[in-house]
Protein backbone atom coordinates (compact mmCIF):
# COMPACT_ATOMS: atom_id res chain seq x y z
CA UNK A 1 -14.52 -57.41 19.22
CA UNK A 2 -17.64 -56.98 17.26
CA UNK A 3 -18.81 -54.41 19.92
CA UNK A 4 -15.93 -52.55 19.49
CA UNK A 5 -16.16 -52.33 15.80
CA UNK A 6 -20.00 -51.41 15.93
CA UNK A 7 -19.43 -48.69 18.68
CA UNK A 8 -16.60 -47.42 16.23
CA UNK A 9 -19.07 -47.52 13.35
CA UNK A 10 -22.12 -45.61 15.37
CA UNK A 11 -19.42 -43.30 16.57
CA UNK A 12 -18.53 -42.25 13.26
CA UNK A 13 -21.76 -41.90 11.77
CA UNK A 14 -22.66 -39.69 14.67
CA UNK A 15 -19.25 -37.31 13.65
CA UNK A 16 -20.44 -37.39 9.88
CA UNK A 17 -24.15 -36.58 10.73
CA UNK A 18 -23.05 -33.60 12.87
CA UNK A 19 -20.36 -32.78 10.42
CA UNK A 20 -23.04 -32.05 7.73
CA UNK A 21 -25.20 -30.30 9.76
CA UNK A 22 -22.71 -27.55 10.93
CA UNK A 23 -21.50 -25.84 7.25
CA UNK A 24 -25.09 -24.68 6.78
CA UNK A 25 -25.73 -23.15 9.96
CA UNK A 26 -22.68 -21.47 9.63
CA UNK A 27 -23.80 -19.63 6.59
CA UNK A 28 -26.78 -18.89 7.84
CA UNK A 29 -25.40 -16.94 10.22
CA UNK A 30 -23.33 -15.19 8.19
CA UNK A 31 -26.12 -13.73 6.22
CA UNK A 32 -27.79 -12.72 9.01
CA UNK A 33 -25.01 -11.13 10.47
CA UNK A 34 -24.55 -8.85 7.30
CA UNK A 35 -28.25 -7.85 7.52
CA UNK A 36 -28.02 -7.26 10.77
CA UNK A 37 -24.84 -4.64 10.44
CA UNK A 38 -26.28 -2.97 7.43
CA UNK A 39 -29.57 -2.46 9.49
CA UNK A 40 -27.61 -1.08 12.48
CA UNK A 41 -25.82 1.32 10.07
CA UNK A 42 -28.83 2.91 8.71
CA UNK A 43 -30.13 3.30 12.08
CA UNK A 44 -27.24 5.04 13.11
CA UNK A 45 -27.35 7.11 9.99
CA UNK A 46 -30.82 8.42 10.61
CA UNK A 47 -30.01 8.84 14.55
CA UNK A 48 -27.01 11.18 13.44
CA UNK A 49 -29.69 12.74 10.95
CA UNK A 50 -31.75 13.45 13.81
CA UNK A 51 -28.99 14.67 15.86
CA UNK A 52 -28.29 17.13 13.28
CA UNK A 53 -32.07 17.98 13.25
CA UNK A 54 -32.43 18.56 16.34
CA UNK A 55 -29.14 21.02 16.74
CA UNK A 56 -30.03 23.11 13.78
CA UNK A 57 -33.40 23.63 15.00
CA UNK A 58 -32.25 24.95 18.56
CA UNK A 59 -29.80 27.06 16.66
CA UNK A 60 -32.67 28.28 14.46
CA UNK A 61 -34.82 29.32 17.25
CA UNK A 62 -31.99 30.94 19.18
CA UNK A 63 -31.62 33.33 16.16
CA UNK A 64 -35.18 33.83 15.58
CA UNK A 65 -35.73 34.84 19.00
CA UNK A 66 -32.64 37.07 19.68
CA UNK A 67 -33.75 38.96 15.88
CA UNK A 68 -37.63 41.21 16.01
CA UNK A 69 -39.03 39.65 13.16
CA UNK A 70 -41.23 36.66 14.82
CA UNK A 71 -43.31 36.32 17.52
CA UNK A 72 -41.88 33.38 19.74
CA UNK A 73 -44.90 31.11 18.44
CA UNK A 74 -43.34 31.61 15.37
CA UNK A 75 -39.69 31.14 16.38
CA UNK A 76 -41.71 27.66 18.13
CA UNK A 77 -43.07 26.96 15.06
CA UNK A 78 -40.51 26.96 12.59
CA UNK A 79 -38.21 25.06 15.10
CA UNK A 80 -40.66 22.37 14.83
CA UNK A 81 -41.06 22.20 10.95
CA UNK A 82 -37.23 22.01 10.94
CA UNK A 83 -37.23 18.63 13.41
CA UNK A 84 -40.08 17.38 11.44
CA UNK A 85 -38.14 17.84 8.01
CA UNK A 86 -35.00 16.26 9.79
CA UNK A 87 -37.45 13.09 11.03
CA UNK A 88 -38.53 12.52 7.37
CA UNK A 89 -34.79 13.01 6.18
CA UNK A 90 -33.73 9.99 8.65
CA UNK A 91 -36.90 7.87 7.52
CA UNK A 92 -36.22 8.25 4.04
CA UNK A 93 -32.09 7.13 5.12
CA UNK A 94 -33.45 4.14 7.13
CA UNK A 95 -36.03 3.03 4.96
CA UNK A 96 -34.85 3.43 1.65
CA UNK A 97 -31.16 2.15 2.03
């Protein structure tokens, strides 16, 4: 009988120890979890920023070479300082949000 009862004792503290232990973890990870989301939406945010970039600068050097104005160095060169601006656009999003 006195088995019994001590088994049912260590039993229980083992259910309150655990019991204890679990509410904390749980909020942990719930904090995480909302870091982790807002970090995955900036990231997206500057990938669509580069997206962007990258299609207006193809656009931009289409023109540019179809017009006579430019040399195609030039049409090159401008397509790159239009990526490069869209790069430092999508730091600034994921950085600075």
């Amino acid at each position: 009988m006195q088995r019994m009862f001590r088994m049912a004792i260590a039993t229980l503290a083992l259910v309150a120890a655990g019991s204890l232990v679990a509410p904390s973890t749980g909020f942990a990870q719930t904090e995480g979890s909302a870091r982790r989301s807002d970090r995955r939406d900036d990231r997206q945010g500057a990938r669509d920023t580069r997206q962007t970039g990258r299609d207006t600068a193809r656009d931009a050097k289409q023109e540019c070479k179809e017009g006579d104005e430019k040399s195609r160095a030039e049409c090159r060169q401008d397509k790159r300082d239009t990526k490069q601006d869209a790069r430092e656009d999508a730091r600034d999003i994921k950085l600075n949000d």
